[in-house]
Protein backbone atom coordinates (compact mmCIF):
# COMPACT_ATOMS: atom_id res chain seq x y z
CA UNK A 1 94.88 77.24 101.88
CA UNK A 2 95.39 78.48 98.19
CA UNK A 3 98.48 79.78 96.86
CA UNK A 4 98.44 83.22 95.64
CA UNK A 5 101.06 85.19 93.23
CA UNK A 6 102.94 88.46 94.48
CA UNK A 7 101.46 90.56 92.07
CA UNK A 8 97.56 88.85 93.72
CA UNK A 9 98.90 89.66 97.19
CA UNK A 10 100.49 93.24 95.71
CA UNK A 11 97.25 94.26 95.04
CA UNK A 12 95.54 93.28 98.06
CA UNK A 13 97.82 94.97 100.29
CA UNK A 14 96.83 98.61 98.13
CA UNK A 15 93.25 97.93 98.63
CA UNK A 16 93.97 97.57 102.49
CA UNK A 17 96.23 100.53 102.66
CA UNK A 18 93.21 102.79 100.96
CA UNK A 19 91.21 101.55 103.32
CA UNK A 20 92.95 102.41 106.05
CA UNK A 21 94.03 105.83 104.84
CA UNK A 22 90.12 106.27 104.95
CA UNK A 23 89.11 104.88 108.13
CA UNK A 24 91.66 105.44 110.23
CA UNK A 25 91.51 109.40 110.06
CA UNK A 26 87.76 108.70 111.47
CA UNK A 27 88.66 105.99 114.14
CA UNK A 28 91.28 108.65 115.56
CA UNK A 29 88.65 111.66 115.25
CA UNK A 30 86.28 109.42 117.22
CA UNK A 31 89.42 108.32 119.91
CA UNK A 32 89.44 104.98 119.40
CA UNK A 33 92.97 104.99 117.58
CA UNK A 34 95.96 107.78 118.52
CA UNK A 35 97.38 109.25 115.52
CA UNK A 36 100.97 107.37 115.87
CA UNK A 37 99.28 104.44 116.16
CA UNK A 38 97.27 104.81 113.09
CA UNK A 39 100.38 106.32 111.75
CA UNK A 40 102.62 103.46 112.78
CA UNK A 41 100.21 100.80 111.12
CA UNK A 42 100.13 102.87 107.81
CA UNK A 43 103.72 103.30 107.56
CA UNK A 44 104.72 99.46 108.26
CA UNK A 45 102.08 98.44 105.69
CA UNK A 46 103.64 100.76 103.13
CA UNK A 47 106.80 99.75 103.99
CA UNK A 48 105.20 95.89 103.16
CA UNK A 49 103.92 97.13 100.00
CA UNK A 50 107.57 98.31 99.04
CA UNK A 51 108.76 94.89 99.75
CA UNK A 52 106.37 93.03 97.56
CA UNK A 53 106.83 95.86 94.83
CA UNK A 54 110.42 95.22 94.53
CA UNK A 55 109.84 91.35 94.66
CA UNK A 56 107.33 91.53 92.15
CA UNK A 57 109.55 93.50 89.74
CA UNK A 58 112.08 91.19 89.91
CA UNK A 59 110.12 87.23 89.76
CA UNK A 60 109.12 89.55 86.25
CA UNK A 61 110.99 92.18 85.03
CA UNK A 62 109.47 92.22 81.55
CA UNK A 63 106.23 93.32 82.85
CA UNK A 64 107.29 96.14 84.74
């Protein structure tokens, strides 16, 4: 499996959460998702994006 960097994997993770802020408001229209639910899986992937925000500022705090 390849190796990728924080700032690879930062950016991933904000594709993923625009996704989801898309989709998921039409998943819970249609009922196949509640609203906490889609709510809860938004939040903890913000909450992961914070993490690897702060870790990627400091592996290189000259670039940010």
């Amino acid at each position: 499996m390849p190796k990728f960097d924080v700032p690879t994997k930062l950016k991933e993770l904000k594709r993923e959460l625009g996704q989801r802020k898309y989709v998921y408001p039409r998943r819970v229209a249609d009922g196949k998702m509640s609203q906490a639910d889609a709510d809860l899986k938004t939040a903890i992937l913000e909450a992961i994006i914070e993490d690897y925000d702060q870790l990627a500022k400091s592996e290189q705090p000259g670039l940010f």
